[in-house]
C-alpha atoms as a PDB file:
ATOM      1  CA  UNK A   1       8.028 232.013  96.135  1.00  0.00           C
ATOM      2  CA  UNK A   2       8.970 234.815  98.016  1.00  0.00           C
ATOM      3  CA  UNK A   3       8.000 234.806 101.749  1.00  0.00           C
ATOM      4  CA  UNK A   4       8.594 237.657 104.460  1.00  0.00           C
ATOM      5  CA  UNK A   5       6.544 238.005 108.257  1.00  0.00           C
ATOM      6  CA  UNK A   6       5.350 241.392 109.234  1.00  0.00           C
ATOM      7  CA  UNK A   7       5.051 242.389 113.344  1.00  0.00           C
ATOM      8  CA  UNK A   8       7.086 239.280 114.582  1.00  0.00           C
ATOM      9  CA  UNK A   9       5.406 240.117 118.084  1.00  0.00           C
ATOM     10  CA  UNK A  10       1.758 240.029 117.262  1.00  0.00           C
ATOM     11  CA  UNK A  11      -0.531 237.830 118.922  1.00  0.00           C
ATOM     12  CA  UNK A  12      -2.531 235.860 116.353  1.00  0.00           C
ATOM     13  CA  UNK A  13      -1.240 234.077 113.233  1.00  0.00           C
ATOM     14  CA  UNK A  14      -2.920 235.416 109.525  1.00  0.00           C
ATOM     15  CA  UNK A  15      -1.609 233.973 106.790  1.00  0.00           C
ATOM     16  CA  UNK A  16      -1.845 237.004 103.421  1.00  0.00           C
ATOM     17  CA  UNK A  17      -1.250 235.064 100.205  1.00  0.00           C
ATOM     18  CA  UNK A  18      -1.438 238.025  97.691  1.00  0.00           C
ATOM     19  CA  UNK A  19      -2.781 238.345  94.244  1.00  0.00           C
ATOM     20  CA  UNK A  20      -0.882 237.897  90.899  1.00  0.00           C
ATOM     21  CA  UNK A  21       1.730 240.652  90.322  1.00  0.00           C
ATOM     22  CA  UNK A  22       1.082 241.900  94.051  1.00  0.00           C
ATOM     23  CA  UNK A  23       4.336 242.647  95.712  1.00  0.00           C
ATOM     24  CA  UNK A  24       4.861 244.015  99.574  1.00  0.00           C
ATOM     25  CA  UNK A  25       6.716 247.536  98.614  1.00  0.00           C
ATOM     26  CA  UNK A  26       3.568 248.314  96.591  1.00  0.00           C
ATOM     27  CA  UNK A  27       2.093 251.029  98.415  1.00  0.00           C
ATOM     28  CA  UNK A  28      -1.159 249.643  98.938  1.00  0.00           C
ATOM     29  CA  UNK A  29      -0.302 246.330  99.563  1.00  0.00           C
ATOM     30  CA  UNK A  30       1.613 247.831 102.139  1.00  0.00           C
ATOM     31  CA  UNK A  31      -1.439 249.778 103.682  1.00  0.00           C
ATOM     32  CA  UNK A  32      -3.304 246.525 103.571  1.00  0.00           C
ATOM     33  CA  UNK A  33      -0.389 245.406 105.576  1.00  0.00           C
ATOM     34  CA  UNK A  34      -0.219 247.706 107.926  1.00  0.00           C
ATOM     35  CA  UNK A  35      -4.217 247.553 108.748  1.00  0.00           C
ATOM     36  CA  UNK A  36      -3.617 243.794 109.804  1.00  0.00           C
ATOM     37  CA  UNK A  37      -0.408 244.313 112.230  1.00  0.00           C
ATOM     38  CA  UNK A  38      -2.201 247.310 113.338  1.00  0.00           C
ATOM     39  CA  UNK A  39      -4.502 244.655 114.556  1.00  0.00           C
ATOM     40  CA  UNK A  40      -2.122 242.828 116.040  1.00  0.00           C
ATOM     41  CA  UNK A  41      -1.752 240.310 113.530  1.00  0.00           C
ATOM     42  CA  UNK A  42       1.672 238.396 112.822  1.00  0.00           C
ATOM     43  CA  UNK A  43       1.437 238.414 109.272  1.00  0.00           C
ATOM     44  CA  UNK A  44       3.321 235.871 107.180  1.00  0.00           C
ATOM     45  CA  UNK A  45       2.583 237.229 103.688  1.00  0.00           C
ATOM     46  CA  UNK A  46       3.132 235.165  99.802  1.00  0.00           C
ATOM     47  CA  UNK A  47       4.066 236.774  96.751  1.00  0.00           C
ATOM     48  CA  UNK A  48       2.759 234.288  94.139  1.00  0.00           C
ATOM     49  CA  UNK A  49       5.960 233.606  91.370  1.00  0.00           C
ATOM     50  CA  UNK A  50       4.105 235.171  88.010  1.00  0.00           C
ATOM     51  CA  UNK A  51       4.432 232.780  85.481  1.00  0.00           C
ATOM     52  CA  UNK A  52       3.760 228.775  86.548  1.00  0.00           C
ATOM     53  CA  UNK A  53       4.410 225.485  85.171  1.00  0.00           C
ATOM     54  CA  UNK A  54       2.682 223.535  87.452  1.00  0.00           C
ATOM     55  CA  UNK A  55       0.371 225.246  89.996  1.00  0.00           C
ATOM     56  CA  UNK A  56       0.399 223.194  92.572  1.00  0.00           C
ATOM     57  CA  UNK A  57       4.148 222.423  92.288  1.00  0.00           C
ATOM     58  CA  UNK A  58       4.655 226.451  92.464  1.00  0.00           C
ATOM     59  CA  UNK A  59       1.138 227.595  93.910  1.00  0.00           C
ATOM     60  CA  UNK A  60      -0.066 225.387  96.235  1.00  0.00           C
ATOM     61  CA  UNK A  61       2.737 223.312  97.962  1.00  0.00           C
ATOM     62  CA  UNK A  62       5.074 225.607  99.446  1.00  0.00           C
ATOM     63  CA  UNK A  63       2.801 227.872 101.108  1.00  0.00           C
ATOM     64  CA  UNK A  64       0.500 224.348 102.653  1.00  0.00           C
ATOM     65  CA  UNK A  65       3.784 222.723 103.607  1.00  0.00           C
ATOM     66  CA  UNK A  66       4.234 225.987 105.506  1.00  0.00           C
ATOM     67  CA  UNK A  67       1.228 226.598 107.220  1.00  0.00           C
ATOM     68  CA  UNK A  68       1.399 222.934 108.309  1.00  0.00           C
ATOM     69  CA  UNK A  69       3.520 224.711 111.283  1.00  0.00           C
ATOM     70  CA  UNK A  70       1.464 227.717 111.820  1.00  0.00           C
ATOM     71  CA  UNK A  71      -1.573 226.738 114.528  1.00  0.00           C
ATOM     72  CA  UNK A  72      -4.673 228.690 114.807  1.00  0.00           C
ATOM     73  CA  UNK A  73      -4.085 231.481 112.138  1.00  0.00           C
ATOM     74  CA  UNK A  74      -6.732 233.392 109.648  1.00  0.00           C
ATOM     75  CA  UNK A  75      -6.678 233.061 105.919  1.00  0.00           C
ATOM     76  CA  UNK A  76      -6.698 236.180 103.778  1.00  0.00           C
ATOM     77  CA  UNK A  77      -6.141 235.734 100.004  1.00  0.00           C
ATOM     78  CA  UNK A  78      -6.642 238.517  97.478  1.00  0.00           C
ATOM     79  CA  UNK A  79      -7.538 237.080  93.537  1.00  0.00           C
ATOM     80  CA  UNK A  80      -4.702 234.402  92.738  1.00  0.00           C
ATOM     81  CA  UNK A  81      -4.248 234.083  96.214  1.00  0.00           C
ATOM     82  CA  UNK A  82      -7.597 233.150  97.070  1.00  0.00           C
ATOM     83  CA  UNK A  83      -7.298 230.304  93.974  1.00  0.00           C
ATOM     84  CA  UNK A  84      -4.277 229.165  96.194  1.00  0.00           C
ATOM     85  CA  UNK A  85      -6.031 229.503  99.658  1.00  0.00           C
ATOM     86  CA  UNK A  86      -8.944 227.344  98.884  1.00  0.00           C
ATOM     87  CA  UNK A  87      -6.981 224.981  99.089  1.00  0.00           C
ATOM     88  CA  UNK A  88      -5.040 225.416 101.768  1.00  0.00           C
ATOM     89  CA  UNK A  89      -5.796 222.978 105.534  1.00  0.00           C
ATOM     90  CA  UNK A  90      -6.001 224.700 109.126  1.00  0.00           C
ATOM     91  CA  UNK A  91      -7.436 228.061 108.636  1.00  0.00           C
ATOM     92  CA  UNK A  92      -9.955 229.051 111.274  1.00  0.00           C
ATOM     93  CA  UNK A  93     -11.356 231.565 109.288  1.00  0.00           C
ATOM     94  CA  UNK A  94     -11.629 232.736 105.280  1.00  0.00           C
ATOM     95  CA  UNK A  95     -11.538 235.794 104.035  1.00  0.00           C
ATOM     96  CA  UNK A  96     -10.848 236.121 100.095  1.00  0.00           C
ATOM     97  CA  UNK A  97     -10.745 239.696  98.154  1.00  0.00           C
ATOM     98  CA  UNK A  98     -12.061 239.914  94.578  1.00  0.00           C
ATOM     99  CA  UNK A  99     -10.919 235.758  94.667  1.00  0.00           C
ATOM    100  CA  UNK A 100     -10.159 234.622  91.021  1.00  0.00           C
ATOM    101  CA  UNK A 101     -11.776 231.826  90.859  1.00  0.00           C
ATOM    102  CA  UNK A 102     -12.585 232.115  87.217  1.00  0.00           C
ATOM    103  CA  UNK A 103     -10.921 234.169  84.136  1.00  0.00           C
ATOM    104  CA  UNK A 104     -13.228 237.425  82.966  1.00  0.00           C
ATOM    105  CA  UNK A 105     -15.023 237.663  79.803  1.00  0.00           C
ATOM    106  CA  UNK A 106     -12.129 239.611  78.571  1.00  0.00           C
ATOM    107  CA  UNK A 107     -10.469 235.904  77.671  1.00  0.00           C
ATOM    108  CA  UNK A 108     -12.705 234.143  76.102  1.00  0.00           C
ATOM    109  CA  UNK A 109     -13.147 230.078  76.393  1.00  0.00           C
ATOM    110  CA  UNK A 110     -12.137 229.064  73.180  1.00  0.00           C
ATOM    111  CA  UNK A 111      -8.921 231.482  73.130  1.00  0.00           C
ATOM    112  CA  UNK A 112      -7.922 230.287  76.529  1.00  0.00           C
ATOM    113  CA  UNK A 113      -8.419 226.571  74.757  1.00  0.00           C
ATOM    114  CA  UNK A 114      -6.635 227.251  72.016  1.00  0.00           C
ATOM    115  CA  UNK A 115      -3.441 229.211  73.683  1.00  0.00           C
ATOM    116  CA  UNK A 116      -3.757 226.288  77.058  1.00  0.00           C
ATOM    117  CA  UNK A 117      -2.295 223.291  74.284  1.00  0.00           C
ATOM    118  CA  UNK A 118       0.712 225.399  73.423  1.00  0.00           C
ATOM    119  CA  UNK A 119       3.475 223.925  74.682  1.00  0.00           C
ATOM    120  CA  UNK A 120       6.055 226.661  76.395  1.00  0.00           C
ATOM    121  CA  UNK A 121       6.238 228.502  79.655  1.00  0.00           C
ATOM    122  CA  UNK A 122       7.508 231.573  77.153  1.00  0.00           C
ATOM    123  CA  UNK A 123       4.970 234.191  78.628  1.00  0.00           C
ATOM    124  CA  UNK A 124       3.847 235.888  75.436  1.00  0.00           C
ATOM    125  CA  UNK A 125      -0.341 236.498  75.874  1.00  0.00           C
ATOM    126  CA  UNK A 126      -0.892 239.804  76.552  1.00  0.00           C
ATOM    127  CA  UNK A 127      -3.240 240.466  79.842  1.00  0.00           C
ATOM    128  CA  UNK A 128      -4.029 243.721  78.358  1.00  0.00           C
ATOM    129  CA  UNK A 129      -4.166 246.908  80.742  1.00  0.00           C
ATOM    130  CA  UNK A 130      -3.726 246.853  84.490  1.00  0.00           C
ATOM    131  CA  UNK A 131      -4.367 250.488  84.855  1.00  0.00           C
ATOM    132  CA  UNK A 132      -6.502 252.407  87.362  1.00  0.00           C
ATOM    133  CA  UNK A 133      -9.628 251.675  85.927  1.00  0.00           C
ATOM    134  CA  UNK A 134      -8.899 248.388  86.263  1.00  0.00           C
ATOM    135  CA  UNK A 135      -7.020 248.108  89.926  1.00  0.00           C
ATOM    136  CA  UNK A 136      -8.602 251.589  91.475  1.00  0.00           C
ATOM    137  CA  UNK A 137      -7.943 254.358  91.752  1.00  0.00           C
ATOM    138  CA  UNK A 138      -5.713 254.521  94.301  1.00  0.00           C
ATOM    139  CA  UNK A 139      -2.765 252.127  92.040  1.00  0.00           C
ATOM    140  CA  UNK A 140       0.271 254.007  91.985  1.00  0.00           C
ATOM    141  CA  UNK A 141       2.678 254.812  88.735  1.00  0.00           C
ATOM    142  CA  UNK A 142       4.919 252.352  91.003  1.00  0.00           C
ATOM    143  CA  UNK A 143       2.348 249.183  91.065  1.00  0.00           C
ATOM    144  CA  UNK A 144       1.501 249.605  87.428  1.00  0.00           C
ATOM    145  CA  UNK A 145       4.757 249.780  85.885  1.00  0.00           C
ATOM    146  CA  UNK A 146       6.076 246.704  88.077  1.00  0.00           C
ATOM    147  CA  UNK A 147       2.796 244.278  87.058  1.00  0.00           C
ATOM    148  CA  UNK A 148       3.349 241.866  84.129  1.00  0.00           C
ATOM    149  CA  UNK A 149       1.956 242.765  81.061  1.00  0.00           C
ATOM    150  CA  UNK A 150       1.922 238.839  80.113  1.00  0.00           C
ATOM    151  CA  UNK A 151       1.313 234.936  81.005  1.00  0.00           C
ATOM    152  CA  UNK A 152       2.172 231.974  79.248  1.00  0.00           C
ATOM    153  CA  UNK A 153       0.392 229.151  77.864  1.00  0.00           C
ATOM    154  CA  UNK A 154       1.559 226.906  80.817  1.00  0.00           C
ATOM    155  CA  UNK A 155       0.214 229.914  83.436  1.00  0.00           C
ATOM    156  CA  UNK A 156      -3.194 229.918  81.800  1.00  0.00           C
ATOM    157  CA  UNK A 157      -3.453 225.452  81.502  1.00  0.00           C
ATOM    158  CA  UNK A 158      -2.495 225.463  85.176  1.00  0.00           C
ATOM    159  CA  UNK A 159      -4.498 228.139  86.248  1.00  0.00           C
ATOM    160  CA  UNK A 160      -7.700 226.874  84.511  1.00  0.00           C
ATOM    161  CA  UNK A 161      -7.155 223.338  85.823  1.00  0.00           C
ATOM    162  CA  UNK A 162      -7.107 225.074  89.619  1.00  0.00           C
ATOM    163  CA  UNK A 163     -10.364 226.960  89.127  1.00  0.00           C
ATOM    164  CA  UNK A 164     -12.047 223.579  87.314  1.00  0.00           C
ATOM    165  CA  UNK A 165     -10.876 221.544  90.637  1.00  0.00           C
ATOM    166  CA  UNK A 166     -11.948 224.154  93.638  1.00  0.00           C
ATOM    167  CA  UNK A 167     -12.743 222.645  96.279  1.00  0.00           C
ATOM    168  CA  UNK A 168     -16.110 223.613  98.577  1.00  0.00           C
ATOM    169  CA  UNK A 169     -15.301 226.902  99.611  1.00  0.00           C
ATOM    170  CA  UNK A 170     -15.640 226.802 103.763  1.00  0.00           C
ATOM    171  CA  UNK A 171     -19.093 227.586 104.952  1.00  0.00           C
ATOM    172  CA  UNK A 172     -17.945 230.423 106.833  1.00  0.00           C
ATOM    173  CA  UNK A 173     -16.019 232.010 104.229  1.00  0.00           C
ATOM    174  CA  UNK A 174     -16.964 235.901 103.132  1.00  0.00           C
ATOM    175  CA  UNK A 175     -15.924 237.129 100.159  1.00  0.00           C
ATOM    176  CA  UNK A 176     -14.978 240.914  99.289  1.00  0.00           C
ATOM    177  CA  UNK A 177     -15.664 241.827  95.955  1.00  0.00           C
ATOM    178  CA  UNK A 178     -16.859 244.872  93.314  1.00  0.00           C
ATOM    179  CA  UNK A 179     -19.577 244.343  90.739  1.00  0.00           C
ATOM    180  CA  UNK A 180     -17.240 246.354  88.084  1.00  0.00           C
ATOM    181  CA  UNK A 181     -14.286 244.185  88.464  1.00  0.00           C
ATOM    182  CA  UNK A 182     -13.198 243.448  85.462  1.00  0.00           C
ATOM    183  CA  UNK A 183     -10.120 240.588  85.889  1.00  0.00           C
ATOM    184  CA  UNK A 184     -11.956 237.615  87.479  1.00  0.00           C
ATOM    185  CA  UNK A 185     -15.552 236.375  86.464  1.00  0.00           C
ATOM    186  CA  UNK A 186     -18.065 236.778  89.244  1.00  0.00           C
ATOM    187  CA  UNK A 187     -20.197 233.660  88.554  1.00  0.00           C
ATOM    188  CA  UNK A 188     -18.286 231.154  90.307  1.00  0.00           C
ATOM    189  CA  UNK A 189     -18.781 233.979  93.601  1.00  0.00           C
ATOM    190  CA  UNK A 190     -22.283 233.872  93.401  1.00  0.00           C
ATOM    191  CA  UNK A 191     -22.037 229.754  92.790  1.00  0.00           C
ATOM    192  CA  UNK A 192     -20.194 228.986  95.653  1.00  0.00           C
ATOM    193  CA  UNK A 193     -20.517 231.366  97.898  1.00  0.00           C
ATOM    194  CA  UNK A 194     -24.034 232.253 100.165  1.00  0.00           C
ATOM    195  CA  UNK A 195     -24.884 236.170  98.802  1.00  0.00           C
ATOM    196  CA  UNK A 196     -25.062 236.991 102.812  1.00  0.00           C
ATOM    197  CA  UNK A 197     -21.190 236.102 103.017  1.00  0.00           C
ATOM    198  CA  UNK A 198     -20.395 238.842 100.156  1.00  0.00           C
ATOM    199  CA  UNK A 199     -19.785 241.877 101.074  1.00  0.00           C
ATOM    200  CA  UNK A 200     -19.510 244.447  97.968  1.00  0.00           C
ATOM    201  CA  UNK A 201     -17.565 247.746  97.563  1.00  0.00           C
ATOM    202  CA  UNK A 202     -17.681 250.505  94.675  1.00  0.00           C
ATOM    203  CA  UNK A 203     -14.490 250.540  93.290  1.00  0.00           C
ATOM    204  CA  UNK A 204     -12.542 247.655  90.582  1.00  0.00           C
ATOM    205  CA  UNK A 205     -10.252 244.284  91.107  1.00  0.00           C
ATOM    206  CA  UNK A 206      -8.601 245.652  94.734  1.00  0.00           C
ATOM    207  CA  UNK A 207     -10.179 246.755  97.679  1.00  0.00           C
ATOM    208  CA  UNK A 208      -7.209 248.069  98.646  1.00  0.00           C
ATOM    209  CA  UNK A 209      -6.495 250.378  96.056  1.00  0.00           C
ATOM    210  CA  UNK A 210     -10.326 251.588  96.161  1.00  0.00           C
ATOM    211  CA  UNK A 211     -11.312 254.871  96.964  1.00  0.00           C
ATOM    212  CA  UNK A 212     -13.501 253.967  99.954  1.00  0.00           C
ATOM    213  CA  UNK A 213     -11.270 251.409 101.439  1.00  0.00           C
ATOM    214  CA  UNK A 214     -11.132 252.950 104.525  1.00  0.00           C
ATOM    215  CA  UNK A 215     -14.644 251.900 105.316  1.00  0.00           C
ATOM    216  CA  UNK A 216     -14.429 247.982 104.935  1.00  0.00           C
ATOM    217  CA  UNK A 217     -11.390 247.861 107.328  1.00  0.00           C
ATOM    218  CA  UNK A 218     -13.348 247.256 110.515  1.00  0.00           C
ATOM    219  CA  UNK A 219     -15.255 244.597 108.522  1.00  0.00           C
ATOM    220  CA  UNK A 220     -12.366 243.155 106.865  1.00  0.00           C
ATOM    221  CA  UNK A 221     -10.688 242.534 110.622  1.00  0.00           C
ATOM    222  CA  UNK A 222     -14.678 241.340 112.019  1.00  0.00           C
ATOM    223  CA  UNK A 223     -14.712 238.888 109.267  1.00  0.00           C
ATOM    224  CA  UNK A 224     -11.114 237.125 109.588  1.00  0.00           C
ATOM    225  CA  UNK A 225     -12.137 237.101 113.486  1.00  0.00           C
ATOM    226  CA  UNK A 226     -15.230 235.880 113.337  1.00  0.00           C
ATOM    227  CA  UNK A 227     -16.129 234.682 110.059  1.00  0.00           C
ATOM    228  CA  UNK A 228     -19.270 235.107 107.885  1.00  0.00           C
ATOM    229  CA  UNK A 229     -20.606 236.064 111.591  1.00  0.00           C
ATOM    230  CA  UNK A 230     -19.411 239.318 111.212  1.00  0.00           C
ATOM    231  CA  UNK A 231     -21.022 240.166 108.101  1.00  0.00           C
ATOM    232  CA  UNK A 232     -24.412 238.120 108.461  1.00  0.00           C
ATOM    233  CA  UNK A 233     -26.029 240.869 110.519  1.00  0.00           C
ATOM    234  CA  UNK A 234     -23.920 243.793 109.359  1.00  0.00           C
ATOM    235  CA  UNK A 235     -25.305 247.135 108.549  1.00  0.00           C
ATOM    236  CA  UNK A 236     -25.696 248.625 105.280  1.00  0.00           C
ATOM    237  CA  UNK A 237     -22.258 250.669 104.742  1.00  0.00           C
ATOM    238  CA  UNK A 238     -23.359 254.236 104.701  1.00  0.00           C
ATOM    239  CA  UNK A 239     -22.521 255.717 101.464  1.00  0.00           C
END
Protein backbone atom coordinates (compact mmCIF):
# COMPACT_ATOMS: atom_id res chain seq x y z
CA UNK A 1 0.00 0.00 0.00
CA UNK A 2 1.61 2.89 -1.15
CA UNK A 3 0.87 6.16 0.76
CA UNK A 4 2.19 9.83 -0.03
CA UNK A 5 0.48 13.52 1.47
CA UNK A 6 0.07 16.30 -0.96
CA UNK A 7 0.21 20.31 0.42
CA UNK A 8 1.63 19.38 3.95
CA UNK A 9 0.36 23.02 4.94
CA UNK A 10 -3.27 22.87 4.04
CA UNK A 11 -5.86 23.46 6.44
CA UNK A 12 -8.37 20.60 6.38
CA UNK A 13 -7.65 16.85 6.33
CA UNK A 14 -9.23 14.73 2.96
CA UNK A 15 -8.40 11.47 2.84
CA UNK A 16 -8.20 10.29 -1.54
CA UNK A 17 -8.20 6.49 -1.61
CA UNK A 18 -7.92 5.97 -5.46
CA UNK A 19 -9.36 3.48 -7.80
CA UNK A 20 -7.79 0.14 -8.98
CA UNK A 21 -4.70 0.69 -11.20
CA UNK A 22 -4.87 4.57 -10.29
CA UNK A 23 -1.44 5.83 -9.53
CA UNK A 24 -0.42 9.69 -8.47
CA UNK A 25 2.06 10.44 -11.64
CA UNK A 26 -0.97 9.67 -13.84
CA UNK A 27 -1.75 12.85 -15.29
CA UNK A 28 -5.18 13.08 -14.32
CA UNK A 29 -4.99 11.72 -11.13
CA UNK A 30 -2.66 14.36 -10.68
CA UNK A 31 -5.16 17.16 -11.88
CA UNK A 32 -7.65 15.65 -9.52
CA UNK A 33 -4.92 16.28 -7.09
CA UNK A 34 -4.15 19.42 -7.68
CA UNK A 35 -8.04 20.67 -7.67
CA UNK A 36 -8.17 19.48 -3.91
CA UNK A 37 -4.79 21.26 -2.55
CA UNK A 38 -5.86 24.05 -4.67
CA UNK A 39 -8.58 24.04 -2.14
CA UNK A 40 -6.55 23.94 0.51
CA UNK A 41 -6.85 20.46 1.27
CA UNK A 42 -3.94 18.31 2.95
CA UNK A 43 -4.37 15.39 0.96
CA UNK A 44 -3.17 12.01 2.18
CA UNK A 45 -3.81 9.92 -0.95
CA UNK A 46 -3.92 5.50 -1.29
CA UNK A 47 -2.85 3.65 -4.16
CA UNK A 48 -4.79 0.37 -3.72
CA UNK A 49 -1.96 -2.81 -4.21
CA UNK A 50 -3.65 -4.50 -7.60
CA UNK A 51 -3.96 -7.92 -6.97
CA UNK A 52 -5.38 -9.03 -3.17
CA UNK A 53 -5.51 -12.01 -1.12
CA UNK A 54 -7.47 -10.86 1.49
CA UNK A 55 -9.23 -7.46 1.14
CA UNK A 56 -9.47 -6.40 4.25
CA UNK A 57 -5.99 -7.64 5.26
CA UNK A 58 -4.65 -5.45 2.10
CA UNK A 59 -7.77 -3.08 1.45
CA UNK A 60 -9.27 -2.11 4.37
CA UNK A 61 -6.86 -2.20 7.43
CA UNK A 62 -4.02 -0.13 6.68
CA UNK A 63 -5.67 2.81 5.39
CA UNK A 64 -8.56 2.62 8.82
CA UNK A 65 -5.63 2.04 11.15
CA UNK A 66 -4.41 5.27 9.56
CA UNK A 67 -7.13 7.50 9.56
CA UNK A 68 -7.65 6.46 13.20
CA UNK A 69 -5.04 9.54 13.67
CA UNK A 70 -6.40 11.89 11.19
CA UNK A 71 -9.41 14.13 13.04
CA UNK A 72 -12.03 15.88 11.14
CA UNK A 73 -11.03 15.03 7.46
CA UNK A 74 -13.36 14.37 4.15
CA UNK A 75 -13.59 11.08 2.39
CA UNK A 76 -13.09 10.93 -1.35
CA UNK A 77 -12.85 7.45 -2.97
CA UNK A 78 -12.91 6.89 -6.72
CA UNK A 79 -14.31 2.98 -7.81
CA UNK A 80 -12.14 0.45 -5.64
CA UNK A 81 -11.56 3.12 -3.41
CA UNK A 82 -14.98 3.88 -2.65
CA UNK A 83 -15.45 -0.25 -1.95
CA UNK A 84 -12.60 0.52 0.63
CA UNK A 85 -14.05 3.87 2.00
CA UNK A 86 -17.38 2.55 2.94
CA UNK A 87 -15.94 1.17 5.28
CA UNK A 88 -13.80 3.33 6.67
CA UNK A 89 -14.83 5.31 10.63
CA UNK A 90 -14.47 9.25 11.14
CA UNK A 91 -15.21 10.84 7.90
CA UNK A 92 -17.31 13.96 8.16
CA UNK A 93 -18.28 13.85 4.80
CA UNK A 94 -18.53 11.16 1.61
CA UNK A 95 -17.88 11.72 -1.58
CA UNK A 96 -17.37 8.49 -3.91
CA UNK A 97 -16.64 8.73 -7.90
CA UNK A 98 -18.09 6.06 -10.23
CA UNK A 99 -17.82 3.77 -6.59
CA UNK A 100 -17.52 0.01 -7.53
CA UNK A 101 -19.69 -1.34 -5.54
CA UNK A 102 -20.62 -4.10 -7.89
CA UNK A 103 -18.75 -5.86 -11.03
CA UNK A 104 -20.40 -4.76 -14.69
CA UNK A 105 -22.29 -6.99 -16.87
CA UNK A 106 -19.13 -7.46 -18.73
CA UNK A 107 -18.32 -10.42 -15.93
CA UNK A 108 -20.96 -12.30 -15.65
CA UNK A 109 -22.21 -14.13 -12.20
CA UNK A 110 -21.62 -17.51 -12.98
CA UNK A 111 -17.98 -16.79 -14.55
CA UNK A 112 -17.06 -14.74 -11.56
CA UNK A 113 -18.41 -18.09 -9.53
CA UNK A 114 -16.68 -20.31 -11.34
CA UNK A 115 -13.06 -18.40 -11.59
CA UNK A 116 -13.78 -17.06 -7.38
CA UNK A 117 -13.13 -21.19 -6.21
CA UNK A 118 -9.81 -21.28 -8.00
CA UNK A 119 -7.34 -21.45 -5.70
CA UNK A 120 -4.16 -18.99 -6.65
CA UNK A 121 -3.41 -15.33 -6.37
CA UNK A 122 -1.68 -16.01 -10.09
CA UNK A 123 -3.54 -12.99 -11.80
CA UNK A 124 -4.47 -14.59 -15.11
CA UNK A 125 -8.41 -13.23 -15.97
CA UNK A 126 -8.23 -10.84 -18.40
CA UNK A 127 -10.20 -7.37 -17.48
CA UNK A 128 -10.38 -6.77 -21.09
CA UNK A 129 -9.72 -3.08 -22.44
CA UNK A 130 -9.09 -0.05 -20.28
CA UNK A 131 -8.95 2.27 -23.17
CA UNK A 132 -10.49 5.72 -23.69
CA UNK A 133 -13.78 4.63 -24.31
CA UNK A 134 -13.73 3.07 -21.31
CA UNK A 135 -11.74 5.68 -18.81
CA UNK A 136 -12.48 9.06 -21.07
CA UNK A 137 -11.25 10.64 -23.11
CA UNK A 138 -8.89 12.50 -21.53
CA UNK A 139 -6.63 8.88 -20.37
CA UNK A 140 -3.28 9.34 -21.52
CA UNK A 141 -0.95 6.66 -23.62
CA UNK A 142 0.86 6.90 -20.03
CA UNK A 143 -2.30 5.70 -17.75
CA UNK A 144 -3.25 3.02 -20.20
CA UNK A 145 -0.12 1.30 -20.73
CA UNK A 146 0.66 1.31 -16.81
CA UNK A 147 -3.10 -0.30 -15.83
CA UNK A 148 -3.23 -4.10 -15.36
CA UNK A 149 -4.58 -5.97 -17.98
CA UNK A 150 -5.47 -8.82 -15.26
CA UNK A 151 -6.82 -10.03 -11.64
CA UNK A 152 -6.69 -13.19 -10.03
CA UNK A 153 -9.09 -15.55 -8.71
CA UNK A 154 -8.25 -14.45 -5.08
CA UNK A 155 -8.79 -10.46 -6.32
CA UNK A 156 -12.21 -11.28 -7.70
CA UNK A 157 -13.40 -13.84 -4.22
CA UNK A 158 -12.26 -10.92 -2.08
CA UNK A 159 -13.60 -8.30 -3.99
CA UNK A 160 -17.09 -9.90 -4.35
CA UNK A 161 -17.21 -10.75 -0.64
CA UNK A 162 -16.59 -6.67 0.01
CA UNK A 163 -19.41 -5.57 -2.27
CA UNK A 164 -21.85 -8.60 -0.71
CA UNK A 165 -20.94 -7.08 2.95
CA UNK A 166 -21.28 -3.03 2.28
CA UNK A 167 -22.21 -1.49 4.86
CA UNK A 168 -25.17 1.48 4.84
CA UNK A 169 -23.64 3.95 2.80
CA UNK A 170 -23.76 7.42 5.11
CA UNK A 171 -26.90 9.37 4.62
CA UNK A 172 -25.09 12.25 3.47
CA UNK A 173 -23.03 10.60 1.01
CA UNK A 174 -23.21 11.88 -2.94
CA UNK A 175 -22.11 9.88 -5.43
CA UNK A 176 -20.46 10.99 -8.89
CA UNK A 177 -21.13 8.80 -11.56
CA UNK A 178 -21.82 8.38 -15.69
CA UNK A 179 -24.73 6.39 -17.05
CA UNK A 180 -22.19 4.85 -19.83
CA UNK A 181 -19.73 3.56 -17.41
CA UNK A 182 -18.99 0.49 -18.29
CA UNK A 183 -16.55 -1.15 -15.26
CA UNK A 184 -18.86 -1.09 -12.19
CA UNK A 185 -22.69 -2.02 -12.24
CA UNK A 186 -24.90 0.92 -11.41
CA UNK A 187 -27.67 -0.96 -9.51
CA UNK A 188 -26.22 -1.12 -6.22
CA UNK A 189 -25.93 3.20 -6.82
CA UNK A 190 -29.38 3.54 -7.34
CA UNK A 191 -30.03 0.82 -4.24
CA UNK A 192 -28.22 2.52 -1.78
CA UNK A 193 -27.92 5.69 -2.56
CA UNK A 194 -31.04 8.62 -2.55
CA UNK A 195 -31.14 9.67 -6.65
CA UNK A 196 -30.92 13.48 -5.16
CA UNK A 197 -27.31 12.57 -3.76
CA UNK A 198 -26.13 11.49 -7.48
CA UNK A 199 -24.85 13.76 -9.39
CA UNK A 200 -24.23 12.47 -13.17
CA UNK A 201 -21.68 13.56 -15.84
CA UNK A 202 -21.39 12.61 -19.71
CA UNK A 203 -18.34 10.96 -20.04
CA UNK A 204 -17.19 6.87 -18.87
CA UNK A 205 -15.62 5.17 -15.47
CA UNK A 206 -13.51 8.66 -14.38
CA UNK A 207 -14.66 11.95 -13.91
CA UNK A 208 -11.43 12.98 -14.04
CA UNK A 209 -10.41 11.91 -17.26
CA UNK A 210 -13.89 13.25 -18.75
CA UNK A 211 -14.14 15.80 -21.16
CA UNK A 212 -16.29 18.18 -19.09
CA UNK A 213 -14.55 17.71 -15.85
CA UNK A 214 -13.92 21.08 -15.41
CA UNK A 215 -17.52 21.75 -14.61
CA UNK A 216 -18.14 19.34 -11.56
CA UNK A 217 -15.06 20.79 -9.72
CA UNK A 218 -16.92 23.45 -7.76
CA UNK A 219 -19.44 20.69 -6.92
CA UNK A 220 -17.01 18.08 -6.23
CA UNK A 221 -15.29 20.63 -3.42
CA UNK A 222 -19.35 21.80 -2.24
CA UNK A 223 -20.05 18.22 -1.73
CA UNK A 224 -16.88 16.99 0.41
CA UNK A 225 -17.66 20.39 2.42
CA UNK A 226 -20.94 20.12 2.91
CA UNK A 227 -22.25 16.90 1.98
CA UNK A 228 -25.36 15.81 -0.01
CA UNK A 229 -26.25 19.62 1.04
CA UNK A 230 -24.44 20.82 -1.69
CA UNK A 231 -26.01 18.93 -4.32
CA UNK A 232 -29.73 18.69 -2.91
CA UNK A 233 -30.62 22.12 -4.29
CA UNK A 234 -28.03 22.35 -7.03
CA UNK A 235 -28.74 23.65 -10.43
CA UNK A 236 -29.00 21.76 -13.50
CA UNK A 237 -25.25 21.84 -14.99
CA UNK A 238 -25.59 23.86 -18.12
CA UNK A 239 -24.65 21.80 -20.99
Amino acid sequence: MRHRIFNDDGDEELVFVMGWGNRWTHENVSWLIGQLTGADYRVHAFELPTNIDDFKADWLEPIAEYVRDVEDYQLLGHSAGSLVGQALDGADNHVYLSPWWGYSDAFPEPILDAVSTVPTTFPWIPVGVLDRDALGPRATDHQIETTPSWISPAFVRETRRAQRELLTIDHDAVVFCSLRDPVVSLRPIGERVPAEHVVLYDGGHELFSSADRDRYVDLLLAALEEGSDAVEERPTVPA
